[in-house]
PDB file of N, CA and C in Angstrom:
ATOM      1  N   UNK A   1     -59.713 -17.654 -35.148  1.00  0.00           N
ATOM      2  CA  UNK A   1     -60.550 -16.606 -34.599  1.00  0.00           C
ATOM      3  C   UNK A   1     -60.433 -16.583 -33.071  1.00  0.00           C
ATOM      4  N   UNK A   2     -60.626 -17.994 -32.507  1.00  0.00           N
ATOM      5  CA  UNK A   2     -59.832 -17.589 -31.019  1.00  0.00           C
ATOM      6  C   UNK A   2     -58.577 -16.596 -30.474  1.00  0.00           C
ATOM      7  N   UNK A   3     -57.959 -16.807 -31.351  1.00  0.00           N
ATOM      8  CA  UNK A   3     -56.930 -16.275 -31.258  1.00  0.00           C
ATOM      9  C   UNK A   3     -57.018 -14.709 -30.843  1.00  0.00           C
ATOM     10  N   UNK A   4     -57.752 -14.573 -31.933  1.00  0.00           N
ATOM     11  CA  UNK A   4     -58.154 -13.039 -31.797  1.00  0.00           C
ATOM     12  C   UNK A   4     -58.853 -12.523 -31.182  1.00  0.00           C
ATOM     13  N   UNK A   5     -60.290 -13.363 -30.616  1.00  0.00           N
ATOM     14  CA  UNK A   5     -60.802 -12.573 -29.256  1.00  0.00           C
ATOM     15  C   UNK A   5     -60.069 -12.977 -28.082  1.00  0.00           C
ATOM     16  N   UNK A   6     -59.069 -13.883 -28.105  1.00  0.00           N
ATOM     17  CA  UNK A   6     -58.199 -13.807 -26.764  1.00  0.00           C
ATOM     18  C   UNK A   6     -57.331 -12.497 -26.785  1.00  0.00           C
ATOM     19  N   UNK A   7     -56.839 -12.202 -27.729  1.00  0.00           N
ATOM     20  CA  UNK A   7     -56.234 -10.983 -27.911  1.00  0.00           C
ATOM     21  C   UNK A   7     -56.964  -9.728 -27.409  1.00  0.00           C
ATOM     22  N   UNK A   8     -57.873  -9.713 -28.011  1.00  0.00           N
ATOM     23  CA  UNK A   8     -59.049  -8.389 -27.403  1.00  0.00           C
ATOM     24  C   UNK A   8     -59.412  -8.357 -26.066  1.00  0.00           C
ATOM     25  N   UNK A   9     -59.425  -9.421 -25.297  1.00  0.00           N
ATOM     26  CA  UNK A   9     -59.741  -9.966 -24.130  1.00  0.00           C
ATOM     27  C   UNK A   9     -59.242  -8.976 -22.854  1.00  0.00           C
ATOM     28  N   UNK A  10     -57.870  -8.858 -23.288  1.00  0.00           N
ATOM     29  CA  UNK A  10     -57.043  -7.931 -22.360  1.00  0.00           C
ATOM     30  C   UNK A  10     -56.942  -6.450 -22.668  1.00  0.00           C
ATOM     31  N   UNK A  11     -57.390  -5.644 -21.174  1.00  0.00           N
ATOM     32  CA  UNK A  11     -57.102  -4.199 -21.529  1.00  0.00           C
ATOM     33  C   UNK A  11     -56.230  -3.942 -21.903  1.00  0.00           C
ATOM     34  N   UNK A  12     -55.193  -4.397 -21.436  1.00  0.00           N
ATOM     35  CA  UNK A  12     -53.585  -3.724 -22.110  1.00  0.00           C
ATOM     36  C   UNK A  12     -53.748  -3.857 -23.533  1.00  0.00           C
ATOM     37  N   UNK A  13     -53.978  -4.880 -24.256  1.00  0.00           N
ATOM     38  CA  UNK A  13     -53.773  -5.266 -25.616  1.00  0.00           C
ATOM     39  C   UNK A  13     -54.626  -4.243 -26.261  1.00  0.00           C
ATOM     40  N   UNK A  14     -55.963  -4.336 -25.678  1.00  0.00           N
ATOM     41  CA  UNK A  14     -57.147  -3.175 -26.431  1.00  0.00           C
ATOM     42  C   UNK A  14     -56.528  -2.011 -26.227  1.00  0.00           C
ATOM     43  N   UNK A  15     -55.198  -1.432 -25.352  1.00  0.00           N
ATOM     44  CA  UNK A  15     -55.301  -0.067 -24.746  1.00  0.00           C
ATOM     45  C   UNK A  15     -53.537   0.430 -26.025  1.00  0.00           C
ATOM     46  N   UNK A  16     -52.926  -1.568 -26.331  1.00  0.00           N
ATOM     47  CA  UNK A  16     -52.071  -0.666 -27.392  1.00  0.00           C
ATOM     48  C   UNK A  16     -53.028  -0.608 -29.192  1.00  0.00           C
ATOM     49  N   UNK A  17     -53.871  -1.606 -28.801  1.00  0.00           N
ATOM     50  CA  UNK A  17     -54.472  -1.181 -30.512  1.00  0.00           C
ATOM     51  C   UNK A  17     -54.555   0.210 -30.474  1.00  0.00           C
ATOM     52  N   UNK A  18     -55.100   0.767 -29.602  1.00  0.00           N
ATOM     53  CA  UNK A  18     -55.685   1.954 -29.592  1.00  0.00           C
ATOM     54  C   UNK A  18     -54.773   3.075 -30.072  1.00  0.00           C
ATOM     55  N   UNK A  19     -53.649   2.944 -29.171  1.00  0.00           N
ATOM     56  CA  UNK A  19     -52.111   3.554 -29.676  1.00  0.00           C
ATOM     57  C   UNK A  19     -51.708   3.767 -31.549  1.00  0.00           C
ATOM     58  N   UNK A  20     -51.617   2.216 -31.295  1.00  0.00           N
ATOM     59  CA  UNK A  20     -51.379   2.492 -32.786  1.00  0.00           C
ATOM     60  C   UNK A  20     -52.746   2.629 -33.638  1.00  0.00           C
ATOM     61  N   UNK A  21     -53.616   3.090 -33.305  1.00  0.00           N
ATOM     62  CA  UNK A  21     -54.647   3.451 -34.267  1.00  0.00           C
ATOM     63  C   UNK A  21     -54.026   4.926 -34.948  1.00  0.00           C
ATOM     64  N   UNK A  22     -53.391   5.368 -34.102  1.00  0.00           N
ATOM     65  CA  UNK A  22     -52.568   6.848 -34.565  1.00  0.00           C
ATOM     66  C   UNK A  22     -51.897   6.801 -35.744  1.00  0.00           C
ATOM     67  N   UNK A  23     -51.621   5.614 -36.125  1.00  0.00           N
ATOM     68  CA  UNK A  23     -49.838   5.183 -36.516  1.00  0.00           C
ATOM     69  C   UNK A  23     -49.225   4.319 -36.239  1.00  0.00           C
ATOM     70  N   UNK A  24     -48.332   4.020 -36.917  1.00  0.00           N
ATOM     71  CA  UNK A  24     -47.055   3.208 -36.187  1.00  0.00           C
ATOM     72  C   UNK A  24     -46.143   3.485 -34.766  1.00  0.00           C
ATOM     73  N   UNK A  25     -45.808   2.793 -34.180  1.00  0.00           N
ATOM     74  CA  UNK A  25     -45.094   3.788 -33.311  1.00  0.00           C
ATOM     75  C   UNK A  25     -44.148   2.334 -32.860  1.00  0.00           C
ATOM     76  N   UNK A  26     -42.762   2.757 -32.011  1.00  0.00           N
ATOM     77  CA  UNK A  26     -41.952   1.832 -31.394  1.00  0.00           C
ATOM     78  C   UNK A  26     -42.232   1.083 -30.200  1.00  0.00           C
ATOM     79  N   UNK A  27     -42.062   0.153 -30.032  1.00  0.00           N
ATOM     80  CA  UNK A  27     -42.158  -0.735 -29.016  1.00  0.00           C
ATOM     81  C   UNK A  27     -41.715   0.134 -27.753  1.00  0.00           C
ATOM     82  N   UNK A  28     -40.683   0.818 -27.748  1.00  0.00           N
ATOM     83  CA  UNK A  28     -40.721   1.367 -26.245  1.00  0.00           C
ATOM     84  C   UNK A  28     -41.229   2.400 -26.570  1.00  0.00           C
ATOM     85  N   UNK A  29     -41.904   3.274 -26.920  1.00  0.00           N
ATOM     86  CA  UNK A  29     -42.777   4.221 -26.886  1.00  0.00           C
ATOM     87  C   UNK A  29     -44.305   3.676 -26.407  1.00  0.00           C
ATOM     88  N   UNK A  30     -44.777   2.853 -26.987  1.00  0.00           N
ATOM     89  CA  UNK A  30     -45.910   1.973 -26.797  1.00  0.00           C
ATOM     90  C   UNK A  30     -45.307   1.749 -25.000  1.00  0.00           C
ATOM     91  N   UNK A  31     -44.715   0.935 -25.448  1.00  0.00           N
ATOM     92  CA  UNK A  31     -44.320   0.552 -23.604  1.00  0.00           C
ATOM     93  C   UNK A  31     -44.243   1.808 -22.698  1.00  0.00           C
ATOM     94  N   UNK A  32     -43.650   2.947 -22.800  1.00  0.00           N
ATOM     95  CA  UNK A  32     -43.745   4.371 -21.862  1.00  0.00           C
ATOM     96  C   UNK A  32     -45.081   4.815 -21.375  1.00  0.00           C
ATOM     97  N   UNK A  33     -46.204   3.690 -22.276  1.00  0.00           N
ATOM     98  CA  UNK A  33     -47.384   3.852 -21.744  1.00  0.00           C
ATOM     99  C   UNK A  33     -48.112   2.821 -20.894  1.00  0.00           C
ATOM    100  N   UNK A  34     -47.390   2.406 -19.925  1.00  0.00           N
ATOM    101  CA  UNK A  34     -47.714   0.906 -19.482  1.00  0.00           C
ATOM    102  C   UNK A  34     -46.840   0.986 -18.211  1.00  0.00           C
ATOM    103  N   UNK A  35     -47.350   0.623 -17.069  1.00  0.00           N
ATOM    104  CA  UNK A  35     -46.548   0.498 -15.385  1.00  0.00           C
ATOM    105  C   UNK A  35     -46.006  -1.458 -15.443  1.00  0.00           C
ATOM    106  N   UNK A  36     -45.828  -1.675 -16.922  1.00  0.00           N
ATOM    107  CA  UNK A  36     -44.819  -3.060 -16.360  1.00  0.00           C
ATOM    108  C   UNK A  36     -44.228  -3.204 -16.900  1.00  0.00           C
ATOM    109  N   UNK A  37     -43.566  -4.765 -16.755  1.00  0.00           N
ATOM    110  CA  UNK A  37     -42.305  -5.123 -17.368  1.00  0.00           C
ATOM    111  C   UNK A  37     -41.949  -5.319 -18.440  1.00  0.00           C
ATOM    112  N   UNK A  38     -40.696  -5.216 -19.058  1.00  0.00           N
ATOM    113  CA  UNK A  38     -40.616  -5.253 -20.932  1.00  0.00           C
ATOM    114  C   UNK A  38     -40.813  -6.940 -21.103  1.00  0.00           C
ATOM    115  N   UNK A  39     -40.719  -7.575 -20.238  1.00  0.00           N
ATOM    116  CA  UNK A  39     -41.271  -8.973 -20.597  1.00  0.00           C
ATOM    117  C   UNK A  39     -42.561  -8.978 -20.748  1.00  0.00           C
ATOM    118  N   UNK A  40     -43.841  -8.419 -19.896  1.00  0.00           N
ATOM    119  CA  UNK A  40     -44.994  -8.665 -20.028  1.00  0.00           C
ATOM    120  C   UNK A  40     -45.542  -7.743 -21.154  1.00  0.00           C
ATOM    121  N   UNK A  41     -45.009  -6.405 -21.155  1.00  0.00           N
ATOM    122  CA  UNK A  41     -45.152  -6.023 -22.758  1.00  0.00           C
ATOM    123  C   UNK A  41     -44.859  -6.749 -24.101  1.00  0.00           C
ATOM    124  N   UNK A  42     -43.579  -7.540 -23.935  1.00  0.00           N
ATOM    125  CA  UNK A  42     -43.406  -8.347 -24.909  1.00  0.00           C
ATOM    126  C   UNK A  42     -44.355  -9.564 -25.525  1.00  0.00           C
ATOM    127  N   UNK A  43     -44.794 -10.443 -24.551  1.00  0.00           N
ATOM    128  CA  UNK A  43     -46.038 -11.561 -24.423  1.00  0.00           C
ATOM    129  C   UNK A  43     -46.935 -10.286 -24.785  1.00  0.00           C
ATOM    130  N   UNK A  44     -47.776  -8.992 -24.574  1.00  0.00           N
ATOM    131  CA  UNK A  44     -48.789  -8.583 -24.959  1.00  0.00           C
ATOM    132  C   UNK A  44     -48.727  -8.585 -26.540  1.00  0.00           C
ATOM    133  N   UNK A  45     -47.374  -8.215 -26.747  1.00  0.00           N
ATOM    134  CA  UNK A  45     -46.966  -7.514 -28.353  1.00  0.00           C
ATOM    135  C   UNK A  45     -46.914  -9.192 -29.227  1.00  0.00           C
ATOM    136  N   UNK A  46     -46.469 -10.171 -28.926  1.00  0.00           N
ATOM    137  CA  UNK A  46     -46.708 -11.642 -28.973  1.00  0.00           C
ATOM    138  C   UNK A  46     -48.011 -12.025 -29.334  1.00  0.00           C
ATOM    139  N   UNK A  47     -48.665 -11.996 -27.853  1.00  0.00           N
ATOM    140  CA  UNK A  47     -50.460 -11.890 -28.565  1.00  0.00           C
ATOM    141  C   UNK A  47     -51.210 -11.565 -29.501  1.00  0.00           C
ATOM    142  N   UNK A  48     -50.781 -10.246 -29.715  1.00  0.00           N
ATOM    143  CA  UNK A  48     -51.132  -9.064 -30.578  1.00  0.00           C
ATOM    144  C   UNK A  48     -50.633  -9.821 -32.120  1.00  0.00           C
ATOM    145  N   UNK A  49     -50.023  -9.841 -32.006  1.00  0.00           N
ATOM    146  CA  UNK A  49     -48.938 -10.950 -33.680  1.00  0.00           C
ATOM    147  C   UNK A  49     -49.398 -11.983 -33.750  1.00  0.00           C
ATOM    148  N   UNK A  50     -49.501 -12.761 -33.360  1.00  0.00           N
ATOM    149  CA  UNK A  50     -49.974 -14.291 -32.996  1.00  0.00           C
ATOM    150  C   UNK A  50     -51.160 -14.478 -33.496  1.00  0.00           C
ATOM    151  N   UNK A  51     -52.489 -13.123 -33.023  1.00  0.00           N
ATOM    152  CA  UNK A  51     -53.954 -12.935 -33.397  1.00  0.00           C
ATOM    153  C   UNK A  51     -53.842 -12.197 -34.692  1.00  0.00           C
ATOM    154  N   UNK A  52     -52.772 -12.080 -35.538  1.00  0.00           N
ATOM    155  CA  UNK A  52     -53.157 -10.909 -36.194  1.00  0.00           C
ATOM    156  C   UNK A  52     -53.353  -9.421 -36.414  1.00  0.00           C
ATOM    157  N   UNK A  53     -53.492  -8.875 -35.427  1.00  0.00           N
ATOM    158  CA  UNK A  53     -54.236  -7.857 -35.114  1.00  0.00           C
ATOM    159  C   UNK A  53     -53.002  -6.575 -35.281  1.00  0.00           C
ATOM    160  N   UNK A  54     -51.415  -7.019 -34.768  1.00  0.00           N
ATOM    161  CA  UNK A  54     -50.800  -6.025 -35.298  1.00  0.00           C
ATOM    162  C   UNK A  54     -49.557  -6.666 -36.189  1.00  0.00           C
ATOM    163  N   UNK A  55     -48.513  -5.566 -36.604  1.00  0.00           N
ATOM    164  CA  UNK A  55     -47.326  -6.485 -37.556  1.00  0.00           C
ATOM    165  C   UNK A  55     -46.117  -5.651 -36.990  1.00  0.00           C
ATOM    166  N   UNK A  56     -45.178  -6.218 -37.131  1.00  0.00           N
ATOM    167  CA  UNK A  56     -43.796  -5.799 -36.634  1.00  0.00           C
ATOM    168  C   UNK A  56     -42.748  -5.143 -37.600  1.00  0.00           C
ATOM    169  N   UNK A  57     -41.691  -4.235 -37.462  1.00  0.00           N
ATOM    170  CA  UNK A  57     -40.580  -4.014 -38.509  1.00  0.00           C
ATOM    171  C   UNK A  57     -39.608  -3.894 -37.905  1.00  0.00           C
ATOM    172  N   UNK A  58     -38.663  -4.785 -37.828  1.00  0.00           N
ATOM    173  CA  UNK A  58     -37.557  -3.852 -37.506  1.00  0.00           C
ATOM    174  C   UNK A  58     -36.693  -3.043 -38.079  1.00  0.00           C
ATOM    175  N   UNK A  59     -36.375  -2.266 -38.060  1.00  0.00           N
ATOM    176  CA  UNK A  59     -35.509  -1.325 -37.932  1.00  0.00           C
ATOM    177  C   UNK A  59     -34.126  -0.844 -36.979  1.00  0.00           C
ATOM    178  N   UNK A  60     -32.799  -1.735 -37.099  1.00  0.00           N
ATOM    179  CA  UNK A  60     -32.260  -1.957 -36.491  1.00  0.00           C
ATOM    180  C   UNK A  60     -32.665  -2.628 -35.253  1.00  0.00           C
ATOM    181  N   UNK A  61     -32.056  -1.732 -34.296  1.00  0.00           N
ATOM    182  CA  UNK A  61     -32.241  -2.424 -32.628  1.00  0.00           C
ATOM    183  C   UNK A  61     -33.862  -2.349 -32.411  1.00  0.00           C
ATOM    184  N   UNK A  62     -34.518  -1.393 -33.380  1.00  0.00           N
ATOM    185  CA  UNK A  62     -36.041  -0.997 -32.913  1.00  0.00           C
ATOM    186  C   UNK A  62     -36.748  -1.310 -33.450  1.00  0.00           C
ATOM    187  N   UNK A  63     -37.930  -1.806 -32.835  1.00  0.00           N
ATOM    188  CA  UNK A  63     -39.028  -2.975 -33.650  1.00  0.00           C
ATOM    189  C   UNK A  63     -40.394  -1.169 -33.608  1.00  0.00           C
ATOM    190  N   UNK A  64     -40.872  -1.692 -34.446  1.00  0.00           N
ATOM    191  CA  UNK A  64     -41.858  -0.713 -34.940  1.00  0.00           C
ATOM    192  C   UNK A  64     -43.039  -1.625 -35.177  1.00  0.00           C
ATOM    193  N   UNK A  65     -44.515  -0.774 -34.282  1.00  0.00           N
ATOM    194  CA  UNK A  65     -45.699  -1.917 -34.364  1.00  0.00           C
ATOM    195  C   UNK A  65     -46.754  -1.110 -35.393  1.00  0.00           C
ATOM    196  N   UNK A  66     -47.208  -1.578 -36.154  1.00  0.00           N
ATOM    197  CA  UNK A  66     -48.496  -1.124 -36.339  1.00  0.00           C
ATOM    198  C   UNK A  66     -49.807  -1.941 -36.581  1.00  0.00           C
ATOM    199  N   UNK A  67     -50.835  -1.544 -36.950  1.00  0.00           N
ATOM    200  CA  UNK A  67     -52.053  -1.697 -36.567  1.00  0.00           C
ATOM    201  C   UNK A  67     -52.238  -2.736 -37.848  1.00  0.00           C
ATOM    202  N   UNK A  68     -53.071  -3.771 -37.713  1.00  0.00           N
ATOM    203  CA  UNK A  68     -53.316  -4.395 -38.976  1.00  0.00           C
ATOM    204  C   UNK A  68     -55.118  -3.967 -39.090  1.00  0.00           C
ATOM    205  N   UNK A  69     -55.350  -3.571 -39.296  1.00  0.00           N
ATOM    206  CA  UNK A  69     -56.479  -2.769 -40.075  1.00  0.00           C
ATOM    207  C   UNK A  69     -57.842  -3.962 -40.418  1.00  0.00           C
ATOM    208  N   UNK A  70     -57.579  -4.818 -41.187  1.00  0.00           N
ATOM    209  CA  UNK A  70     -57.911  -5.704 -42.227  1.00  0.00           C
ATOM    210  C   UNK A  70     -58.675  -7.017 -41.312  1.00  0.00           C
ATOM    211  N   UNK A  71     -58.092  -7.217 -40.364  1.00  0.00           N
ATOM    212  CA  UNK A  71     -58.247  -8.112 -39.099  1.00  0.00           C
ATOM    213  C   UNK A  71     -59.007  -7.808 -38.340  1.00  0.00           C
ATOM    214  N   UNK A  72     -58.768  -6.126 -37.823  1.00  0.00           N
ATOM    215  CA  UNK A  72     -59.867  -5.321 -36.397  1.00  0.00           C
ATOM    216  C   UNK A  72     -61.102  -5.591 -37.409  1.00  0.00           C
ATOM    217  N   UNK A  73     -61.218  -5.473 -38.329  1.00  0.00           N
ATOM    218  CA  UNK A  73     -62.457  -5.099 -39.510  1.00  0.00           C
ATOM    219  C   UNK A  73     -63.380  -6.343 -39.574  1.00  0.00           C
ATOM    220  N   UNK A  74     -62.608  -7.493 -39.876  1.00  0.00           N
ATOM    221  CA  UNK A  74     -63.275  -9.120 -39.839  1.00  0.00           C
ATOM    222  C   UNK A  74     -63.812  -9.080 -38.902  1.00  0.00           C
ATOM    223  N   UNK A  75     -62.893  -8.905 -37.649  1.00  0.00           N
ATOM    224  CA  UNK A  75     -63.915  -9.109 -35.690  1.00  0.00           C
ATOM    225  C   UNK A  75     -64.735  -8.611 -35.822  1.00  0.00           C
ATOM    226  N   UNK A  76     -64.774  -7.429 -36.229  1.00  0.00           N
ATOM    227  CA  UNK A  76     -65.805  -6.303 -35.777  1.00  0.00           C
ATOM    228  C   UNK A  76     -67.568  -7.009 -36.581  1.00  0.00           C
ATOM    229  N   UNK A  77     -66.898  -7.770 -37.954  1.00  0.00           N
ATOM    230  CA  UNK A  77     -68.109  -7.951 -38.668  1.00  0.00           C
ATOM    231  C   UNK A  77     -68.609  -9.414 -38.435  1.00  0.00           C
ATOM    232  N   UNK A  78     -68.091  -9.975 -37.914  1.00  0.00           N
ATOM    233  CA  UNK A  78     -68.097 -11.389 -37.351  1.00  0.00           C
ATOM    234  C   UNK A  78     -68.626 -10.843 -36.334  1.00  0.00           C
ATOM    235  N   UNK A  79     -68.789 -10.021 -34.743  1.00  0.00           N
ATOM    236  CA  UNK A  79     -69.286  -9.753 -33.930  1.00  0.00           C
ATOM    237  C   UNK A  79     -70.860  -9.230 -34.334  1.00  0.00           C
ATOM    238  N   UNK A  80     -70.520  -8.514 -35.259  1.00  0.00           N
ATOM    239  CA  UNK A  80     -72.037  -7.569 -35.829  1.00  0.00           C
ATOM    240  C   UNK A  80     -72.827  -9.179 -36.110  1.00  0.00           C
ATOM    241  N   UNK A  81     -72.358  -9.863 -37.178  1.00  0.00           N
ATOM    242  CA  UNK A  81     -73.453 -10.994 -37.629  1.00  0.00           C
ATOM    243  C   UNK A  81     -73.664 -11.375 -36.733  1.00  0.00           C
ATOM    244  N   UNK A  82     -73.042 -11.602 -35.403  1.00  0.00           N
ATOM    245  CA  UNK A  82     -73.673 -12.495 -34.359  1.00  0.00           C
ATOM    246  C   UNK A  82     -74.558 -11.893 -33.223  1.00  0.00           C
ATOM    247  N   UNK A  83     -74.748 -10.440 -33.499  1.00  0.00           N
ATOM    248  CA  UNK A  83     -75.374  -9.694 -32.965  1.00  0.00           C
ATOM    249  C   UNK A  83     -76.568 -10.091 -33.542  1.00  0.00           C
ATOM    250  N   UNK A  84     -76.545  -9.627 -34.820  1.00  0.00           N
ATOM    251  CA  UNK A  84     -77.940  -9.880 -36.148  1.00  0.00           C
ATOM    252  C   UNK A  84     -78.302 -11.195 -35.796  1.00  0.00           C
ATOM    253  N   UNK A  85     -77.451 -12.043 -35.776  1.00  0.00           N
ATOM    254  CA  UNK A  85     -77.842 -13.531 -35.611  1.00  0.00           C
ATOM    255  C   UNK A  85     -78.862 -13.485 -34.387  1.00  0.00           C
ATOM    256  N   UNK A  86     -78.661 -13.192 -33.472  1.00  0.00           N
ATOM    257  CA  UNK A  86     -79.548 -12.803 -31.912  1.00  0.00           C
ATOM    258  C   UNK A  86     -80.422 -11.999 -32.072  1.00  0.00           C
ATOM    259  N   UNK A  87     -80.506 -10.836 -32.816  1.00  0.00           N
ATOM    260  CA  UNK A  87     -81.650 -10.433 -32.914  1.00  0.00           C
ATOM    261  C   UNK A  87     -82.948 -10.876 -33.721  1.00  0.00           C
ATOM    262  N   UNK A  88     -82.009 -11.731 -34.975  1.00  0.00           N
ATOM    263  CA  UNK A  88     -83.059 -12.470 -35.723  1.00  0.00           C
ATOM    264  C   UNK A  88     -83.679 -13.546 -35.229  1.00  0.00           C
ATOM    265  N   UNK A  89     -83.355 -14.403 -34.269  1.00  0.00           N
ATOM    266  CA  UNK A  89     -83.919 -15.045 -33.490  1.00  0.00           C
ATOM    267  C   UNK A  89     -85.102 -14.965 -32.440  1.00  0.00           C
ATOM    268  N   UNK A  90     -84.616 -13.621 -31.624  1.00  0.00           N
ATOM    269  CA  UNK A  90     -85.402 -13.047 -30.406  1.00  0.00           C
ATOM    270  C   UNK A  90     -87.255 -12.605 -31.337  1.00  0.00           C
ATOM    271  N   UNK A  91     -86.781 -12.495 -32.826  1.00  0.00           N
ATOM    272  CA  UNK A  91     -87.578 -12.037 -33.890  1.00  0.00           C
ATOM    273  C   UNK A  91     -88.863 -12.816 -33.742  1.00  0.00           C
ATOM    274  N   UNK A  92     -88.040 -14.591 -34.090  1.00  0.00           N
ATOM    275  CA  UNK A  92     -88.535 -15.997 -34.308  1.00  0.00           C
ATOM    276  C   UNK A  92     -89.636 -16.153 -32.803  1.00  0.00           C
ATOM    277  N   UNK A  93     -88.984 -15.760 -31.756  1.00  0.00           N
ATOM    278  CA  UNK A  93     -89.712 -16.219 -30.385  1.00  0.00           C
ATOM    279  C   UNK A  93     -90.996 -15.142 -30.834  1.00  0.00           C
ATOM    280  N   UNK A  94     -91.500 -14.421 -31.462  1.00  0.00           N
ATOM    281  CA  UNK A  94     -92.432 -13.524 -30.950  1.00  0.00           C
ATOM    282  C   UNK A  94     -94.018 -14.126 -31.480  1.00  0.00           C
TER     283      UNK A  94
END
């Protein structure tokens, strides 16, 4: 689970989930949206795999990213319980 809010951590990373929330799309297309280097895109797209959060294909010379769905969904509900968790508490102080 670290893994994965380190992943979220960074705008870039949150700014390609977002991308491929569309769809799939190619690594340099994803990248045409980004002012750096295909190395530091690469370590983002790394991250992104590493946490789960997206999956790779290649297709010849061209890697194709998309969104892993199944993963954004766990964070999201793991964040909510720990929301609930805090509010059920703040409950306890009253």
């Amino acid at each position: 689970m670290n893994n994965l809010y380190h992943a979220l951590s960074h705008p870039a990373r949150r700014r390609i989930l977002k991308l491929l929330n569309g769809g799939p799309l190619p690594a340099g297309e994803i990248a045409g949206h980004f002012d750096v280097s295909k190395p530091t895109m690469s370590g983002h797209f790394n991250v992104l795999k590493d946490a789960g959060l997206i999956q790779a294909e290649r297709d010849g010379t061209t890697i194709r990213y998309r969104l892993n769905v199944s993963v954004l969904e766990e964070a999201a509900s793991a964040i909510l319980d720990l929301v609930k968790a805090g509010d059920d508490q703040k409950g306890d102080d009253r």
